[in-house]
PDB file of N, CA and C in Angstrom:
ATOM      1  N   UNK A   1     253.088 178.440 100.547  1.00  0.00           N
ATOM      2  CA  UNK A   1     252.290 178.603  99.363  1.00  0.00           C
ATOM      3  C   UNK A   1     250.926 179.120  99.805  1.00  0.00           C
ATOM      4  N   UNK A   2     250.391 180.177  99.086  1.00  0.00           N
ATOM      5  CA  UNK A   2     249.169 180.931  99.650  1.00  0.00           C
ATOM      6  C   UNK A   2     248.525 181.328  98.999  1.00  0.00           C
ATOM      7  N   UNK A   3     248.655 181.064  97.426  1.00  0.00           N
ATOM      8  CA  UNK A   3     247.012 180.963  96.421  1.00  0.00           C
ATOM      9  C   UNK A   3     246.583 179.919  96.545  1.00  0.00           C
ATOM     10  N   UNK A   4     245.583 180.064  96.315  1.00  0.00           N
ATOM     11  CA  UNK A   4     244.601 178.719  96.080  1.00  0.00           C
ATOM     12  C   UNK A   4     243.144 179.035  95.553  1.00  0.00           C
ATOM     13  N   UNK A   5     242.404 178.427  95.044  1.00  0.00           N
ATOM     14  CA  UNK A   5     240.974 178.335  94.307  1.00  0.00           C
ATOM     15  C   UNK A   5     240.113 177.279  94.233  1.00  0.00           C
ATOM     16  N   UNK A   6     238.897 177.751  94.546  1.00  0.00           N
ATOM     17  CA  UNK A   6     237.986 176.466  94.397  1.00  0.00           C
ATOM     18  C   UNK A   6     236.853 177.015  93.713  1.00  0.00           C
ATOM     19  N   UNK A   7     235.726 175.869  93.410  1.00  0.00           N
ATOM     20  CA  UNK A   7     235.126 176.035  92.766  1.00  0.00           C
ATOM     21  C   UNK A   7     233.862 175.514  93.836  1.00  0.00           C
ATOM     22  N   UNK A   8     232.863 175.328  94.230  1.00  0.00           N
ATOM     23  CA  UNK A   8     231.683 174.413  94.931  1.00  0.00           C
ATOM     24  C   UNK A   8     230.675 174.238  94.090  1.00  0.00           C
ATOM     25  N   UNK A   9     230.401 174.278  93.144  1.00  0.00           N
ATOM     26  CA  UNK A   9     228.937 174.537  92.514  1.00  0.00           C
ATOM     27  C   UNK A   9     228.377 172.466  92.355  1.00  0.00           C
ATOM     28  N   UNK A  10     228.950 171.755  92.611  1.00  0.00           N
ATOM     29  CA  UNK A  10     228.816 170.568  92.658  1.00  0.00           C
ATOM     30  C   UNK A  10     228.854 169.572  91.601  1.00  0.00           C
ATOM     31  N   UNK A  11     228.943 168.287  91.312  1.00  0.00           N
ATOM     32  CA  UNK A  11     229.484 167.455  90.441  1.00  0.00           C
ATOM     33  C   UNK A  11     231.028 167.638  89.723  1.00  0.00           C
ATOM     34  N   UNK A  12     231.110 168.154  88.158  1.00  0.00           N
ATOM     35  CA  UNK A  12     232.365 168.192  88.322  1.00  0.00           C
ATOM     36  C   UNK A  12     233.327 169.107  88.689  1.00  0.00           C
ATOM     37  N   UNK A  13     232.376 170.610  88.869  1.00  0.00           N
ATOM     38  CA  UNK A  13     232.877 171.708  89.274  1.00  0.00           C
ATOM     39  C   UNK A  13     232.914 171.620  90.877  1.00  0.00           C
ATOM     40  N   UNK A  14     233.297 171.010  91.542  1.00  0.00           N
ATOM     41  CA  UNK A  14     233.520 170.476  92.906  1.00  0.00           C
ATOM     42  C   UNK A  14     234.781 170.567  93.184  1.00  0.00           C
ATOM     43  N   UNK A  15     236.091 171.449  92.929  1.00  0.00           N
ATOM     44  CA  UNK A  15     237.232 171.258  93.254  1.00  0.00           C
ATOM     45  C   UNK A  15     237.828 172.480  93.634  1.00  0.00           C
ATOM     46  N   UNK A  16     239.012 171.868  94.301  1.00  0.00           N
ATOM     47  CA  UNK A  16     240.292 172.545  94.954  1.00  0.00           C
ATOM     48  C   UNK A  16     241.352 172.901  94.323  1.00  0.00           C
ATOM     49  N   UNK A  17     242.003 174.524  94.056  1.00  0.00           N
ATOM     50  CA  UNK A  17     243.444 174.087  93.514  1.00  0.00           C
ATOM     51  C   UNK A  17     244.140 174.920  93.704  1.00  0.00           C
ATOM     52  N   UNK A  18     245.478 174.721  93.943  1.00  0.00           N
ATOM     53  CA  UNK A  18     246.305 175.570  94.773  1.00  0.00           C
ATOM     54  C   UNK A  18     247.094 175.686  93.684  1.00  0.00           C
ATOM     55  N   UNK A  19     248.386 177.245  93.891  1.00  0.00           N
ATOM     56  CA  UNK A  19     249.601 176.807  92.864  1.00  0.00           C
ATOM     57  C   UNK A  19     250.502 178.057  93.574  1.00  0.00           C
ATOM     58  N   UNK A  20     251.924 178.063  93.268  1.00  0.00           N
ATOM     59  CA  UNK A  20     252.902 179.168  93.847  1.00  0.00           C
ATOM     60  C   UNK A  20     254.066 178.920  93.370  1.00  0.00           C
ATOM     61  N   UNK A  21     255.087 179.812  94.006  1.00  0.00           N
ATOM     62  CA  UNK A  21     256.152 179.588  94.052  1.00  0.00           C
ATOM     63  C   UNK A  21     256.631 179.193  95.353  1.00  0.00           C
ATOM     64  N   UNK A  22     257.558 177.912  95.105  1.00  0.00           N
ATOM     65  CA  UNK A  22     258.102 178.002  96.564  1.00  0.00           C
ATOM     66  C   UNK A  22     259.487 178.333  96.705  1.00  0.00           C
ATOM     67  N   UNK A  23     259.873 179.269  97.657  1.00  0.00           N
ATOM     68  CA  UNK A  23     261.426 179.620  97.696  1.00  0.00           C
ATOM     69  C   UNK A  23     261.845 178.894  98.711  1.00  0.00           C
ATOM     70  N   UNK A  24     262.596 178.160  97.987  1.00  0.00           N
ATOM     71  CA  UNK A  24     263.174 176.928  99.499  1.00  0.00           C
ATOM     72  C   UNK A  24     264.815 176.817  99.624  1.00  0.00           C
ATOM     73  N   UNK A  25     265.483 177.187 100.534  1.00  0.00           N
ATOM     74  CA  UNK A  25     266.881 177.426 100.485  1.00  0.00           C
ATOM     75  C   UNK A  25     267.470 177.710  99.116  1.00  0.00           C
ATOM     76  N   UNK A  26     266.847 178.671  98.849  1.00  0.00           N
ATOM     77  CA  UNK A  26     267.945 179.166  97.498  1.00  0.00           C
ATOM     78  C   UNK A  26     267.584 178.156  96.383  1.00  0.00           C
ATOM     79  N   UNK A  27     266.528 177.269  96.533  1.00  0.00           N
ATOM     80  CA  UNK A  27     266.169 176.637  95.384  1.00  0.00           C
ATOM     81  C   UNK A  27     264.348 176.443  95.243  1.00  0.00           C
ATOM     82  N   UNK A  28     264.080 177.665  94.127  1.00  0.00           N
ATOM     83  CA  UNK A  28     262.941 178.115  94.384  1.00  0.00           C
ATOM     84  C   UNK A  28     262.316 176.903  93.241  1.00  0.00           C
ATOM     85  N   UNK A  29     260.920 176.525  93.369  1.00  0.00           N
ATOM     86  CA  UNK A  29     260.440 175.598  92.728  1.00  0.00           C
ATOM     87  C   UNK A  29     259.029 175.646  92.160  1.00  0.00           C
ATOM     88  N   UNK A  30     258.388 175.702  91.327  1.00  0.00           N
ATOM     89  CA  UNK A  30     256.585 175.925  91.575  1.00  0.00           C
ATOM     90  C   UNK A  30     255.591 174.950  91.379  1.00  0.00           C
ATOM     91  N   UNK A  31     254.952 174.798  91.863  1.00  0.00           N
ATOM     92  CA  UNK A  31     253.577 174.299  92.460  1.00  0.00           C
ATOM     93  C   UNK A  31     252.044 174.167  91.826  1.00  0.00           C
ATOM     94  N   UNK A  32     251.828 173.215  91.253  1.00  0.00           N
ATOM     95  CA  UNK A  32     250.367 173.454  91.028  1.00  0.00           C
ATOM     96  C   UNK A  32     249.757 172.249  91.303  1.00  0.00           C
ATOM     97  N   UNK A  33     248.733 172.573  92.319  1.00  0.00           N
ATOM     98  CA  UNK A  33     247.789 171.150  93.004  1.00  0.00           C
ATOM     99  C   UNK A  33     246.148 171.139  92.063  1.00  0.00           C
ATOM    100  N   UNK A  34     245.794 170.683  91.420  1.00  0.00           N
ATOM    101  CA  UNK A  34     244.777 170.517  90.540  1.00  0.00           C
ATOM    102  C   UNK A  34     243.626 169.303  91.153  1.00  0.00           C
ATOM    103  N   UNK A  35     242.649 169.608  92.611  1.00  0.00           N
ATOM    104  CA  UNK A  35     242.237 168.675  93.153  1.00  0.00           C
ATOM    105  C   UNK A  35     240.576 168.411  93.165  1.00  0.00           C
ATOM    106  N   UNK A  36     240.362 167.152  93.095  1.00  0.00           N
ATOM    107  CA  UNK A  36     239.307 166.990  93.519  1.00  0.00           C
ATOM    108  C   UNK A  36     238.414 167.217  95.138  1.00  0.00           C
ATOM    109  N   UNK A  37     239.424 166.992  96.222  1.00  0.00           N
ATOM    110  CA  UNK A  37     239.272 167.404  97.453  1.00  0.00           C
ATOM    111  C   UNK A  37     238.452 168.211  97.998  1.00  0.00           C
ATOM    112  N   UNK A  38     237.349 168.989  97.294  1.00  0.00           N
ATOM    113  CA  UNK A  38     236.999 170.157  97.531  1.00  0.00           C
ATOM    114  C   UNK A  38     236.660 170.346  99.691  1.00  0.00           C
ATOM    115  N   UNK A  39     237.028 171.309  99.941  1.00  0.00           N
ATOM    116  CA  UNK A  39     237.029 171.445 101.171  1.00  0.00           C
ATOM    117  C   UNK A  39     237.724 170.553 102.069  1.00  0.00           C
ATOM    118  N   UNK A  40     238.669 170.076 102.208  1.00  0.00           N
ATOM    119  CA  UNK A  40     239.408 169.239 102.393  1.00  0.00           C
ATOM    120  C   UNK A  40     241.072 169.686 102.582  1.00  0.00           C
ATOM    121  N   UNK A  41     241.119 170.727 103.204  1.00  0.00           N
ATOM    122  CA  UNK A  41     242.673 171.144 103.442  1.00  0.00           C
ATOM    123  C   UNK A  41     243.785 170.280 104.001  1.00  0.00           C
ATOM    124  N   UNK A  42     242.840 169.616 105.359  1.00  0.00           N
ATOM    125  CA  UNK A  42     243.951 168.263 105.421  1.00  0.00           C
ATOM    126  C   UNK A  42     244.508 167.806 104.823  1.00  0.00           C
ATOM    127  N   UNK A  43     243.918 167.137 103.406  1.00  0.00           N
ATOM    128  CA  UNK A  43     244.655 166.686 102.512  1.00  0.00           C
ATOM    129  C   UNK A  43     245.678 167.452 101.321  1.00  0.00           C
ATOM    130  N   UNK A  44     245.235 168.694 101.027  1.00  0.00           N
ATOM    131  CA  UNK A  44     245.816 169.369 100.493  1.00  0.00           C
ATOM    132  C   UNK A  44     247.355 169.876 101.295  1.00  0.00           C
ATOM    133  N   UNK A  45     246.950 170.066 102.764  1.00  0.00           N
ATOM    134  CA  UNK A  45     248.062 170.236 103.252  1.00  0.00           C
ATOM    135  C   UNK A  45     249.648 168.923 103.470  1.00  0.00           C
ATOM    136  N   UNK A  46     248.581 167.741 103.294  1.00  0.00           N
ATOM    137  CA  UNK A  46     249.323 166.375 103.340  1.00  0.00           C
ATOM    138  C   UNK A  46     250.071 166.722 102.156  1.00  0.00           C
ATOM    139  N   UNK A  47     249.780 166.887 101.240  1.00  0.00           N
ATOM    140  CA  UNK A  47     250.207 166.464  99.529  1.00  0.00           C
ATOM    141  C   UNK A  47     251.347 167.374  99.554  1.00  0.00           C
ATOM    142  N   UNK A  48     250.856 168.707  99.947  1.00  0.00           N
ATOM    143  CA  UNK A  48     252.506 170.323 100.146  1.00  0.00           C
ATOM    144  C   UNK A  48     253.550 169.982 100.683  1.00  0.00           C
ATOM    145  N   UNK A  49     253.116 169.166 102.195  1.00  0.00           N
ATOM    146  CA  UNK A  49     253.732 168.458 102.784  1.00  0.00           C
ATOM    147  C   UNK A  49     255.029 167.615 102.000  1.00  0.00           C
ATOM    148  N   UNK A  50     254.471 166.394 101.665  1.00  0.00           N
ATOM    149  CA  UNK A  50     254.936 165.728 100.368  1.00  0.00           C
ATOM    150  C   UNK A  50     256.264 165.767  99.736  1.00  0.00           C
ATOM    151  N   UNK A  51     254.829 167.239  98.921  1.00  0.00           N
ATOM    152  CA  UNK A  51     255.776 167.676  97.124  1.00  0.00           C
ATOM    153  C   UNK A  51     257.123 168.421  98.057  1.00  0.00           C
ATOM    154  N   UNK A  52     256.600 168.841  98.963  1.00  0.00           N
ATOM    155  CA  UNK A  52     257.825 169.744 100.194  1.00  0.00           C
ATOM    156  C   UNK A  52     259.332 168.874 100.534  1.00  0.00           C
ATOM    157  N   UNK A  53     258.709 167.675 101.343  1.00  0.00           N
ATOM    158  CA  UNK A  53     260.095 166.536 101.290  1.00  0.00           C
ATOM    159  C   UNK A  53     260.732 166.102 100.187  1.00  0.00           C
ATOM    160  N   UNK A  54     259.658 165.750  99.229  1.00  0.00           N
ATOM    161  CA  UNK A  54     260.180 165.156  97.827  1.00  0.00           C
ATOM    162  C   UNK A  54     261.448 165.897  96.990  1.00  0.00           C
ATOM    163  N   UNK A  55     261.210 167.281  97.353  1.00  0.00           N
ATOM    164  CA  UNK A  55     262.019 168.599  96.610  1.00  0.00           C
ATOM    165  C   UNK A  55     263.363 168.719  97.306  1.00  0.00           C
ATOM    166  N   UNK A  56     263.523 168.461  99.257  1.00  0.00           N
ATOM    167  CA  UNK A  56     264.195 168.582 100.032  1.00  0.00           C
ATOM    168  C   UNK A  56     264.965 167.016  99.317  1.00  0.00           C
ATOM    169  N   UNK A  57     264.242 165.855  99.626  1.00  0.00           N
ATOM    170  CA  UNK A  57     265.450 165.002  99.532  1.00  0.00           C
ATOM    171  C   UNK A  57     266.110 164.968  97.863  1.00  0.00           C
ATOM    172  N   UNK A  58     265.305 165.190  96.832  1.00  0.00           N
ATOM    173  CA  UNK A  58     266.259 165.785  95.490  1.00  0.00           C
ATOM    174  C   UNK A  58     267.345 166.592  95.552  1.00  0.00           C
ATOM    175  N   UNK A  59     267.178 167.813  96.731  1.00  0.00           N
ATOM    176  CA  UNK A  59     268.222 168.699  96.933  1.00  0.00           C
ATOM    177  C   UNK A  59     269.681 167.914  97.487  1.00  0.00           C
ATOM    178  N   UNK A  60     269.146 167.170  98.352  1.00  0.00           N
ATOM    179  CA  UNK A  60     270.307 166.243  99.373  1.00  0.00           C
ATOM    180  C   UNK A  60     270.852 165.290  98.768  1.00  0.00           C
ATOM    181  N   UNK A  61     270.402 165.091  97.591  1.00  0.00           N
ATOM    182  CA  UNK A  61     270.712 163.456  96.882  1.00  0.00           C
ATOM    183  C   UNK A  61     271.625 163.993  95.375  1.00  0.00           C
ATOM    184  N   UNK A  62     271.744 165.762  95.367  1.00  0.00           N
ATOM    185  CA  UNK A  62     272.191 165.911  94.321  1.00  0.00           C
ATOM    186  C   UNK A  62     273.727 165.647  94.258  1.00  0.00           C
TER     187      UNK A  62
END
């Protein structure tokens, strides 16, 4: 996933947000991260991470 947007101007316009498509073995899915995190990719990358397994073990459990 490789859009993403932020905002810095500070208080509530302080955020991070990503969104895509993901094509994942033939089961494509999409994405939208709506974050407070601003500058903070670690965590954004934790969460992709995540929504990433979460999608994989739905696939395996079908």
């Amino acid at each position: 996933m490789k859009i993403a947007g932020w905002i810095g101007n500070g208080g509530n316009q302080h955020v991070q947000n990503a969104g895509g498509i993901v094509m994942r073995s033939g089961h494509p899915y999409a994405v939208v991260i709506l974050s407070t995190a601003y500058g903070r990719l670690d965590y954004m990358n934790l969460l992709v991470s995540a929504i990433d397994a979460a999608h994989e073990e739905l696939l395996t459990n079908d």
